[in-house]
PDB file of N, CA and C in Angstrom:
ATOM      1  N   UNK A   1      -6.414  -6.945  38.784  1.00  0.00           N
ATOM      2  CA  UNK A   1      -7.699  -7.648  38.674  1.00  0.00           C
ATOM      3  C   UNK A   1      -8.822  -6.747  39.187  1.00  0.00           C
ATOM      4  N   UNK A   2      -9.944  -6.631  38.395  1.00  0.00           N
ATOM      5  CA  UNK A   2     -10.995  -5.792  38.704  1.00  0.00           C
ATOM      6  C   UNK A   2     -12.279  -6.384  39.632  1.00  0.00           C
ATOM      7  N   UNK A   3     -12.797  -6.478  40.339  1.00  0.00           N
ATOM      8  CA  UNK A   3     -13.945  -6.864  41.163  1.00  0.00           C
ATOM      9  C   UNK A   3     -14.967  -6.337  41.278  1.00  0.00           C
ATOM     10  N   UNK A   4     -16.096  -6.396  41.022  1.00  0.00           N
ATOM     11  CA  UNK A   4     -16.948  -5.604  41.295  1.00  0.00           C
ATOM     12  C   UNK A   4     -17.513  -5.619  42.029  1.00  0.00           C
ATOM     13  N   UNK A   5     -18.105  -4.701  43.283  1.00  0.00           N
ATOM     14  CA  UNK A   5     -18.596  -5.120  44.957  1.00  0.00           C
ATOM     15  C   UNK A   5     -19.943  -4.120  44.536  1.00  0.00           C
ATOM     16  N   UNK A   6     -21.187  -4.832  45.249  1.00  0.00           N
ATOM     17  CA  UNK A   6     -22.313  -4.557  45.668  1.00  0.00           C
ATOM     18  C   UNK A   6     -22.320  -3.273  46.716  1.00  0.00           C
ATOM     19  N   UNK A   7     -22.900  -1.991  46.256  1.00  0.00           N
ATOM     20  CA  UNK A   7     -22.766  -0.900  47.057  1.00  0.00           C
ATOM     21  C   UNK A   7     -23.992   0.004  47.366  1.00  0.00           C
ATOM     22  N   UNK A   8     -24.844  -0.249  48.487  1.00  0.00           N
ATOM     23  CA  UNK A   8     -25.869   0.845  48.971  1.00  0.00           C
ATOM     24  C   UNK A   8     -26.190   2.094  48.971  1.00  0.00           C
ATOM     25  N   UNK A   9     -26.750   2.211  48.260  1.00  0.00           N
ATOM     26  CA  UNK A   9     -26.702   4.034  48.580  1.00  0.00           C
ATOM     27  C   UNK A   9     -27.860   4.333  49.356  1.00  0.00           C
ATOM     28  N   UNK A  10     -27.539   5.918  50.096  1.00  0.00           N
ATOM     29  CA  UNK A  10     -28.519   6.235  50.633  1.00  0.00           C
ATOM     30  C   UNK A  10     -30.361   5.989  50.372  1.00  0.00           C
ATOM     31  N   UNK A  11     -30.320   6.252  49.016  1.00  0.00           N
ATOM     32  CA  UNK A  11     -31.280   6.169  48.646  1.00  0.00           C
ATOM     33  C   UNK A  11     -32.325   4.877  48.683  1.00  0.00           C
ATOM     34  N   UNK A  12     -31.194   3.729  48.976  1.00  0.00           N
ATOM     35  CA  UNK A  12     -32.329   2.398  49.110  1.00  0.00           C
ATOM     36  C   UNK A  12     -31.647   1.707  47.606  1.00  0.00           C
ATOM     37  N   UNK A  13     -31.385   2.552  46.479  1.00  0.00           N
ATOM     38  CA  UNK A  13     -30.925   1.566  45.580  1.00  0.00           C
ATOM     39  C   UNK A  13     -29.982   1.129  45.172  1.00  0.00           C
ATOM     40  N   UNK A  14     -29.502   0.261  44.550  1.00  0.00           N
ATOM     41  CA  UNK A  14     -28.035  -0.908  44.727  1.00  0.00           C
ATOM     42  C   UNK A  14     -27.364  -0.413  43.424  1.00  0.00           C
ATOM     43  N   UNK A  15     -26.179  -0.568  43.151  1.00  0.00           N
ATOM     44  CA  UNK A  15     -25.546  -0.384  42.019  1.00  0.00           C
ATOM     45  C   UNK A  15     -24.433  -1.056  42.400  1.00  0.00           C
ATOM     46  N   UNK A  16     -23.275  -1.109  41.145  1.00  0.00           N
ATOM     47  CA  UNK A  16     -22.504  -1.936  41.671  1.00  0.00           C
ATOM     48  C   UNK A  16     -20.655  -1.112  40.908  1.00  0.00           C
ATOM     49  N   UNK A  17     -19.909  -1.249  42.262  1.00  0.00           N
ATOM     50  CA  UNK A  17     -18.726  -0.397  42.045  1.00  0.00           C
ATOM     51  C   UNK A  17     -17.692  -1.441  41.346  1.00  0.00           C
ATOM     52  N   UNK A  18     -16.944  -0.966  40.888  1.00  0.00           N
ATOM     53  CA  UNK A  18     -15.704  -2.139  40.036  1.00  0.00           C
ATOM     54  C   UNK A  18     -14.023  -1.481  41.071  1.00  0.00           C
ATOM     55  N   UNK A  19     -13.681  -2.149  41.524  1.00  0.00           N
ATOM     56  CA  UNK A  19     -12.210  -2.091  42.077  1.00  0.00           C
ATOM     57  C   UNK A  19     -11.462  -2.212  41.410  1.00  0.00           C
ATOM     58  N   UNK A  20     -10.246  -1.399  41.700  1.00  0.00           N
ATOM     59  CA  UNK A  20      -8.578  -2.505  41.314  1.00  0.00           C
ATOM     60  C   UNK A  20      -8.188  -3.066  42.585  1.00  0.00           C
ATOM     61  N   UNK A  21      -8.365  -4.485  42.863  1.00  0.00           N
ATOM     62  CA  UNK A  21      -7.773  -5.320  43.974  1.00  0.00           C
ATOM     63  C   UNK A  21      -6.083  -5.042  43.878  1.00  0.00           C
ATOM     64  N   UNK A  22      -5.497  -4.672  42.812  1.00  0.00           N
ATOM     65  CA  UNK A  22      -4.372  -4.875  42.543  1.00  0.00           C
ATOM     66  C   UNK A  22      -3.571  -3.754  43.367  1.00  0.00           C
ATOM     67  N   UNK A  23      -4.179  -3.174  43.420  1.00  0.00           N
ATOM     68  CA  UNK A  23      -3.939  -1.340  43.863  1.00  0.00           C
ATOM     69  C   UNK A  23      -2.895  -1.641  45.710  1.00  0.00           C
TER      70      UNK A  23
END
């Protein structure tokens, strides 16, 4: 199952990473 989590970067702007929870 894939998740995708909310991730900060230095820079101030947001993007967003996708996991394997399964892992």
């Amino acid at each position: 199952m894939w998740t995708s989590l909310p991730v900060e970067r230095d820079k101030g702007d947001n993007y967003t990473v996708e996991i394997d929870t399964s892992s």
